[in-house]
Protein backbone atom coordinates (compact mmCIF):
# COMPACT_ATOMS: atom_id res chain seq x y z
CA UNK A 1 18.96 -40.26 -86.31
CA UNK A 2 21.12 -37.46 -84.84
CA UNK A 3 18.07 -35.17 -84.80
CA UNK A 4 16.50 -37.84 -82.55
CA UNK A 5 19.70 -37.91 -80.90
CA UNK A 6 19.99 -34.87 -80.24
CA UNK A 7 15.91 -34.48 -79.18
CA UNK A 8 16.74 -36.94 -76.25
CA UNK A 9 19.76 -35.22 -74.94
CA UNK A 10 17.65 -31.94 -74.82
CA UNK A 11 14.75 -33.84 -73.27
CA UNK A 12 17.59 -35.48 -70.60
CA UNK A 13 18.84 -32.12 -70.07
CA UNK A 14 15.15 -31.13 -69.75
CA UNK A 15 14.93 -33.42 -67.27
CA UNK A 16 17.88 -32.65 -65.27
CA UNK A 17 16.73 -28.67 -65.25
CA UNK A 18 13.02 -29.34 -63.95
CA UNK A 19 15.01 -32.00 -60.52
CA UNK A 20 17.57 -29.46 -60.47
CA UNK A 21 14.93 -26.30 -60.09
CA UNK A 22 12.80 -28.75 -57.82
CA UNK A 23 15.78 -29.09 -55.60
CA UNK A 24 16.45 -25.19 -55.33
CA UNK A 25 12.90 -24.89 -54.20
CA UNK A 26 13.03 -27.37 -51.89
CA UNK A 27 16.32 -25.54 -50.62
CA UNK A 28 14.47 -22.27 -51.09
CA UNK A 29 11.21 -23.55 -48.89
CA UNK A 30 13.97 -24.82 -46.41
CA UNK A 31 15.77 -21.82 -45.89
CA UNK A 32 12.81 -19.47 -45.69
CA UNK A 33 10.97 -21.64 -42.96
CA UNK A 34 14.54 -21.85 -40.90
CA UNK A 35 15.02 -18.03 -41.89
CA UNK A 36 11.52 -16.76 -40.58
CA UNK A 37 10.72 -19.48 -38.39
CA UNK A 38 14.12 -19.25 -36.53
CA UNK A 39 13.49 -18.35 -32.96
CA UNK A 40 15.85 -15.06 -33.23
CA UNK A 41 14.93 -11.73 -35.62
CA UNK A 42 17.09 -11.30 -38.18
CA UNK A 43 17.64 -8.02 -39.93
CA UNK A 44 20.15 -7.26 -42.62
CA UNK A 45 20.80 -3.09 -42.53
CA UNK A 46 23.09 -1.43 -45.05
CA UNK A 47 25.97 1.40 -43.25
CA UNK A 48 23.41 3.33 -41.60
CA UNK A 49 21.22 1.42 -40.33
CA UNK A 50 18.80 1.18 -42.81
CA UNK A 51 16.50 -1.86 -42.55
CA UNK A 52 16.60 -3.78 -45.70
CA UNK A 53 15.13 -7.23 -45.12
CA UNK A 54 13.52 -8.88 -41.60
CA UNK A 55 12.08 -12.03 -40.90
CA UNK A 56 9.21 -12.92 -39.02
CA UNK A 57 10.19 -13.60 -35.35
CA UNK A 58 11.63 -9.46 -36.36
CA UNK A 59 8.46 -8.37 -37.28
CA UNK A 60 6.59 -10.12 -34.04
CA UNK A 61 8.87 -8.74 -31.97
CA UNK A 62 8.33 -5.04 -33.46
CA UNK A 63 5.08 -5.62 -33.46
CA UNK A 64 4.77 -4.50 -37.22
CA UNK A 65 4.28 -6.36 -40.42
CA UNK A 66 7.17 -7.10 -42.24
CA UNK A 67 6.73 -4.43 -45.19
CA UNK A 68 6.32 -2.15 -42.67
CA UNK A 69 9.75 -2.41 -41.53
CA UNK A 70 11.74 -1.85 -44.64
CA UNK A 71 13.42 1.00 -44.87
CA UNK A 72 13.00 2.24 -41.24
CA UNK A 73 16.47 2.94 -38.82
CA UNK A 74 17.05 0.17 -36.62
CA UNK A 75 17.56 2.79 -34.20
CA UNK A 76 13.82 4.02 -33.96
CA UNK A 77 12.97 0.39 -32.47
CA UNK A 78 16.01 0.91 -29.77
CA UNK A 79 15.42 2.68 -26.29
CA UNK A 80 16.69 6.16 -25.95
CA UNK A 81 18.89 5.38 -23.18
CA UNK A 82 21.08 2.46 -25.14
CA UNK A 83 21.10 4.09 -28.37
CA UNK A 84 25.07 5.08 -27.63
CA UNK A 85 25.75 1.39 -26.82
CA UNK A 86 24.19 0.20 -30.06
CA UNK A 87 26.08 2.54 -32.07
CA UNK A 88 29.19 2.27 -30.78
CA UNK A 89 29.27 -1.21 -31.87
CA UNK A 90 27.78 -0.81 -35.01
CA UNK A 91 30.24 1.71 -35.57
CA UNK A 92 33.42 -1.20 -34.71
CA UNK A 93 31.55 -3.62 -36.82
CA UNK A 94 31.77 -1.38 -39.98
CA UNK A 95 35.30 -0.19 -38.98
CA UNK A 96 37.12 -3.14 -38.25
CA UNK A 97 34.46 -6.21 -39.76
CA UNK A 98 34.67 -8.36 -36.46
CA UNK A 99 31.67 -9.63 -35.05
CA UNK A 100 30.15 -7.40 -32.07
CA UNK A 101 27.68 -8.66 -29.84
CA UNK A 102 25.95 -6.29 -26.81
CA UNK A 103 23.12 -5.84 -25.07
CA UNK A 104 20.30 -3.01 -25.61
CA UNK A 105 16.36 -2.68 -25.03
CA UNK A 106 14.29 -2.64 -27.93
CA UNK A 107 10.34 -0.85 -27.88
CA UNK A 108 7.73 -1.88 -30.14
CA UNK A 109 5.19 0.21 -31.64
CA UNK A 110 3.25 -0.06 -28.66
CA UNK A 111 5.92 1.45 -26.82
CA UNK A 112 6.43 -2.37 -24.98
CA UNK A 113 10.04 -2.86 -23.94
CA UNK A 114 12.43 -5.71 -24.59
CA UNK A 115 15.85 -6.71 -23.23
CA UNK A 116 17.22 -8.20 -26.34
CA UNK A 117 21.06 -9.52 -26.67
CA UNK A 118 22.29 -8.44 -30.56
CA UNK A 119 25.04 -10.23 -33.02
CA UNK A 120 26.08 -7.63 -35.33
CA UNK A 121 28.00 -9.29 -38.45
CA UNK A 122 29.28 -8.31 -41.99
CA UNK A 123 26.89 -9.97 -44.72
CA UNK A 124 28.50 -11.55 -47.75
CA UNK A 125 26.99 -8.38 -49.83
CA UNK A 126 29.26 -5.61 -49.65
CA UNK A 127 28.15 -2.40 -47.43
CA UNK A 128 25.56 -4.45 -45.81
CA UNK A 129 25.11 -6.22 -42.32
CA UNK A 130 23.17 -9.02 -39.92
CA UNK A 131 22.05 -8.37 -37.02
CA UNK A 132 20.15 -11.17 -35.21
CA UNK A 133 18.80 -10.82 -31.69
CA UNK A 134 16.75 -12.61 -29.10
CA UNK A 135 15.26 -12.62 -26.07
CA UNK A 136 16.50 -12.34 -22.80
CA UNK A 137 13.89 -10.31 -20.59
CA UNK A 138 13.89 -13.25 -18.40
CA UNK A 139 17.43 -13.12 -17.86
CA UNK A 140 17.93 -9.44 -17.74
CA UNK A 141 14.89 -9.69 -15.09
CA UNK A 142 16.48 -12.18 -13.24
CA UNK A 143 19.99 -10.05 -13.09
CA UNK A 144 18.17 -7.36 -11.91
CA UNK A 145 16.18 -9.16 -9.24
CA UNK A 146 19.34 -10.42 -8.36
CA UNK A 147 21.08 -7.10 -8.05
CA UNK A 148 18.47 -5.77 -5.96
CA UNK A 149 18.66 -9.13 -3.35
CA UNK A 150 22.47 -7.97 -3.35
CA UNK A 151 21.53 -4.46 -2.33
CA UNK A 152 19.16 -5.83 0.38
CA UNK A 153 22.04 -8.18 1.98
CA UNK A 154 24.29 -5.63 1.89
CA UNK A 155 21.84 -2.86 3.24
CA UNK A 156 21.02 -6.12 5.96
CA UNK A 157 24.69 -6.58 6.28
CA UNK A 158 25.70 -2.82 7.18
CA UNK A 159 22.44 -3.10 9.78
CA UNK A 160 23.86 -5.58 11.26
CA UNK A 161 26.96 -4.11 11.66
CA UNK A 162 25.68 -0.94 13.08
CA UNK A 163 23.74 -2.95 16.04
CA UNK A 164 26.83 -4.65 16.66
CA UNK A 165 28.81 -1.52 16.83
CA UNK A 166 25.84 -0.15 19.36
CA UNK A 167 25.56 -3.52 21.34
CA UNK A 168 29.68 -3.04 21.88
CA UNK A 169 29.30 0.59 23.01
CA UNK A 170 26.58 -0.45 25.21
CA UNK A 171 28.88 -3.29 26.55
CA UNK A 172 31.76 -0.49 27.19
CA UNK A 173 29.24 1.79 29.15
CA UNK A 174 28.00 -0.60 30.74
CA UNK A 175 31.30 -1.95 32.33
CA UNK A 176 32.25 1.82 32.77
CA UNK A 177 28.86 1.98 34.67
CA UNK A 178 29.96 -0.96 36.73
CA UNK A 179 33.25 0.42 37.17
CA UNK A 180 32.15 3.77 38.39
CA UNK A 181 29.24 2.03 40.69
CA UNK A 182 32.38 0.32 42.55
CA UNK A 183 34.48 3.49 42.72
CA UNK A 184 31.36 4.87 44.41
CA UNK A 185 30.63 2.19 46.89
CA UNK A 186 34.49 2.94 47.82
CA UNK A 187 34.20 6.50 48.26
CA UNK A 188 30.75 5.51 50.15
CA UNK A 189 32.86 3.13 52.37
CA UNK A 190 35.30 6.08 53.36
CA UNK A 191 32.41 8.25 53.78
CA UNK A 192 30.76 6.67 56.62
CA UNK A 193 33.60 6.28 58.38
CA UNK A 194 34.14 9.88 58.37
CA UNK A 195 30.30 10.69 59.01
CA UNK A 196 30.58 8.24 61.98
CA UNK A 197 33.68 10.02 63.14
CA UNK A 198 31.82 13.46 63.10
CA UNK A 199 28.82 12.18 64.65
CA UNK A 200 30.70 10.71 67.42
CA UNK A 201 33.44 14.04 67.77
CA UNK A 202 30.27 16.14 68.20
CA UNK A 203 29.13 13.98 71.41
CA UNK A 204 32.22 15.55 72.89
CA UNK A 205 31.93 18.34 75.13
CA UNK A 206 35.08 19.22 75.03
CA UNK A 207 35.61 21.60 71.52
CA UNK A 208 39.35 20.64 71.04
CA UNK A 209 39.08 17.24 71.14
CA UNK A 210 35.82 17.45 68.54
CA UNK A 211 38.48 19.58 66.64
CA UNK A 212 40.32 16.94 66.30
């Protein structure tokens, strides 16, 4: 009787371990399709930089298989020009633990470029990190188009200006001009008077008098 007993309990407990493994693959399907079906890469890297696990968006986005990124820097996917950005941050993350989150542009191995916006955390494992990123060429793209239509207005702006300055100056010479052209007809005024004085003084016959 306790033998049987006992035979249940183990076959209850059997049981209990084949739902309770069902459920942890269940979990385990679950968490893989939301960890390489998320729409952001994930990496984890260990202090430098190492990659030690990626999921898929990652590997899209790198444009290499998955394998293919273990154990590569993180760095060799960034562009040349933000490599100081990415590591001072990484370098704050490891230092101090808080999350850091920048900017950078990523290459794949077709040399394609990608404005990608990174959050760098501390993983529960000790000495190793997250770093998720995603997509923002569109946004980076639209900054920059944005940038450049605030270059234009202010390039339009300073034109402006300028023909405003000129159409002023051409105002003030132009009322100088109109100044002037009365100063002349004034002098021109006088002027005849005194050519109509000479013309009539040398009628006279009489050289004193044309004197004067």
């Amino acid at each position: 009787y306790e033998l049987r007993v006992h035979q249940i309990e183990l076959q209850m407990q059997n049981e209990e371990l084949i739902r309770t493994h069902g459920r942890l693959e269940d979990s385990q399907a679950k968490y893989f399709d939301l960890f390489d079906l998320a729409p952001v890469g994930y990496l984890t890297v260990n202090k430098q930089g190492i990659i030690s696990e990626a999921n898929l968006t990652a590997a899209v986005a790198l444009g290499l298989p998955r394998q293919a990124l273990l154990q590569q820097p993180f760095t060799k996917f960034i562009n040349p020009d933000d490599q100081d950005v990415h590591y001072l941050h990484f370098r704050k993350l490891i230092k101090s633990g808080v999350k850091q989150s920048y900017e950078v542009q990523l290459h794949d191995n077709t040399g394609k470029k990608t404005w990608v916006h990174v959050d760098a955390v501390e993983a529960r494992k000790g000495g190793m990190y997250r770093l998720a990123f995603s997509d923002i060429q569109a946004q980076k793209a639209a900054q920059i188009a944005l940038e450049e239509k605030h270059l234009e207005l202010q390039q339009t702006l300073h034109d402006l200006t300028a023909a405003q300055e000129a159409l002023i100056k051409q105002e003030r010479l132009a009322a100088i001009g109109n100044l002037a052209a009365g100063i002349a007809h004034d002098f021109n005024n006088i002027l005849a008077i005194v050519s109509l004085q000479i013309e009539m003084g040398m009628r006279e016959q009489d050289p004193d008098k044309f004197h004067e």
